[in-house]
Protein backbone atom coordinates (compact mmCIF):
# COMPACT_ATOMS: atom_id res chain seq x y z
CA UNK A 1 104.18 91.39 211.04
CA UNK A 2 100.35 90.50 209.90
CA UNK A 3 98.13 93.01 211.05
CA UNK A 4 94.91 91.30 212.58
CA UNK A 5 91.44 91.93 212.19
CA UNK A 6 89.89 94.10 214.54
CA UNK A 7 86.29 93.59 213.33
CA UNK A 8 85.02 89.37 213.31
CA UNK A 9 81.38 88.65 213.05
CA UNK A 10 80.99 85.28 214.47
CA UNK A 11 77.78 83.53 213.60
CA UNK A 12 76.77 80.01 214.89
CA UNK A 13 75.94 77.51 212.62
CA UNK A 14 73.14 75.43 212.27
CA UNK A 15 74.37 71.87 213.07
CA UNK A 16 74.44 71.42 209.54
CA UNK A 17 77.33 72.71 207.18
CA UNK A 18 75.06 72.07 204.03
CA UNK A 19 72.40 74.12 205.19
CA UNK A 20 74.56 76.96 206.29
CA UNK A 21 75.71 76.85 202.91
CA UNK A 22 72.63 76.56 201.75
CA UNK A 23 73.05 73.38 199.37
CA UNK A 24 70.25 71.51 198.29
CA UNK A 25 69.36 68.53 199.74
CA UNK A 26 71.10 69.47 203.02
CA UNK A 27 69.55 66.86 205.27
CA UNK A 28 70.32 64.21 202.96
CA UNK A 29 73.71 65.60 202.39
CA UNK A 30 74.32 65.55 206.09
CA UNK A 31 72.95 62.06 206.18
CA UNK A 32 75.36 60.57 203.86
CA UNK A 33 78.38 61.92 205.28
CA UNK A 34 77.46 60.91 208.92
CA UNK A 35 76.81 57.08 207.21
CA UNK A 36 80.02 57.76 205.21
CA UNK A 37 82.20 58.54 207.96
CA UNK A 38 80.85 55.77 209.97
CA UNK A 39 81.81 53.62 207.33
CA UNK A 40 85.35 54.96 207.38
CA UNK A 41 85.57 54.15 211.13
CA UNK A 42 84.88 50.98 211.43
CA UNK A 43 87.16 50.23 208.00
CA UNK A 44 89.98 52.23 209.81
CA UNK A 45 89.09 50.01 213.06
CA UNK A 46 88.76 46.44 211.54
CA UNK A 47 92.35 47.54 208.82
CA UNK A 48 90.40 46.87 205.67
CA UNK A 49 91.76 47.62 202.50
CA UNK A 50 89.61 49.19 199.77
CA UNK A 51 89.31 45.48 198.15
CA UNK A 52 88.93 43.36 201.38
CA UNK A 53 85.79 45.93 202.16
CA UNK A 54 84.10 45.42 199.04
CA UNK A 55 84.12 42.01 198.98
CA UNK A 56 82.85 41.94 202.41
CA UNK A 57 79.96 44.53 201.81
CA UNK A 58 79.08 43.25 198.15
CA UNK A 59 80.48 46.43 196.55
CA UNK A 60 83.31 47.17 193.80
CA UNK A 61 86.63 48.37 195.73
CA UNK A 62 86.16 51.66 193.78
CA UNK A 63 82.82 52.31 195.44
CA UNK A 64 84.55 51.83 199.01
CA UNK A 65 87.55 53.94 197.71
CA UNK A 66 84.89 56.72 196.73
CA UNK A 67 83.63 56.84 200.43
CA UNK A 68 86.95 57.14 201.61
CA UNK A 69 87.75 60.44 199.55
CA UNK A 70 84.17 61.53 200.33
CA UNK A 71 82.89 61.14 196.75
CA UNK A 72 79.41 60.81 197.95
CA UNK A 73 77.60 62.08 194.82
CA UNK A 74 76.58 58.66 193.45
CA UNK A 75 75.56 57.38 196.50
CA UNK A 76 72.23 57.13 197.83
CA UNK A 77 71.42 57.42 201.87
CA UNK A 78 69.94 53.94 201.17
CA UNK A 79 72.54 51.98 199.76
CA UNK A 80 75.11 53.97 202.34
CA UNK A 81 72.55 52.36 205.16
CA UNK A 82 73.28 48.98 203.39
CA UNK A 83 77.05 49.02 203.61
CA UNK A 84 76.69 50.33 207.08
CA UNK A 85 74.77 47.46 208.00
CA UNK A 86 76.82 44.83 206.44
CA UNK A 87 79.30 46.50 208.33
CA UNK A 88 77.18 45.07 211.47
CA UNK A 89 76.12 48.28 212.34
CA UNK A 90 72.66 49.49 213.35
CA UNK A 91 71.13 52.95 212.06
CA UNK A 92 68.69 54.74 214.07
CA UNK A 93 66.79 57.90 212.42
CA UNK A 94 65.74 60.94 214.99
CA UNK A 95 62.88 63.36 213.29
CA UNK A 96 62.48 66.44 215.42
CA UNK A 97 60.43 69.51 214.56
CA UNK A 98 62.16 73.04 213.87
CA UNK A 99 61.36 75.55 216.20
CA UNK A 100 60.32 77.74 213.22
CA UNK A 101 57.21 75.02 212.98
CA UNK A 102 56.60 74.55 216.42
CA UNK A 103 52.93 75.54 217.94
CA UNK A 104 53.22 78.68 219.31
């Protein structure tokens, strides 16, 4: 039998897995994925293949195929925004301010 731990800290993250791992770029990082999986949806929704998707976006298949796996690293948040919208979606961007820079 597997004996369990008796002692778990449990710390809550920050909203944002690349910060809590303290990556660079975490914002951005988060960015892309959001675009990326929204990207995936609405390929998963419509039943595009890799090639059908590319042609319809203006991108080469392997590009769309990269998204797919989450190969993100030669993508820009821009030119994710541009297959998102040719995808006939809209992206909105929310700025708030961290509480650590609020006015006391």
């Amino acid at each position: 039998m597997m004996e369990m731990a008796k002692n778990v800290d449990l710390v809550r993250g920050s909203r944002n897995v690349f910060h809590d791992l303290d990556l660079p770029d975490a914002d951005a990082e988060l960015m892309k994925a959001r675009l990326a999986a929204k990207i995936n949806a609405v390929l998963n929704e419509r039943k595009l293949s890799a090639r059908a998707a590319g042609k319809l976006v203006g991108v080469v298949h392997s590009d769309i195929v990269n998204i797919r796996n989450a190969k993100l690293k030669g993508f820009s948040v821009e030119r994710l925004v541009r297959i998102v919208n040719a995808l006939g979606c809209r992206v909105e961007l929310q700025i708030r301010t961290t509480a650590r820079f609020k006015a006391a």
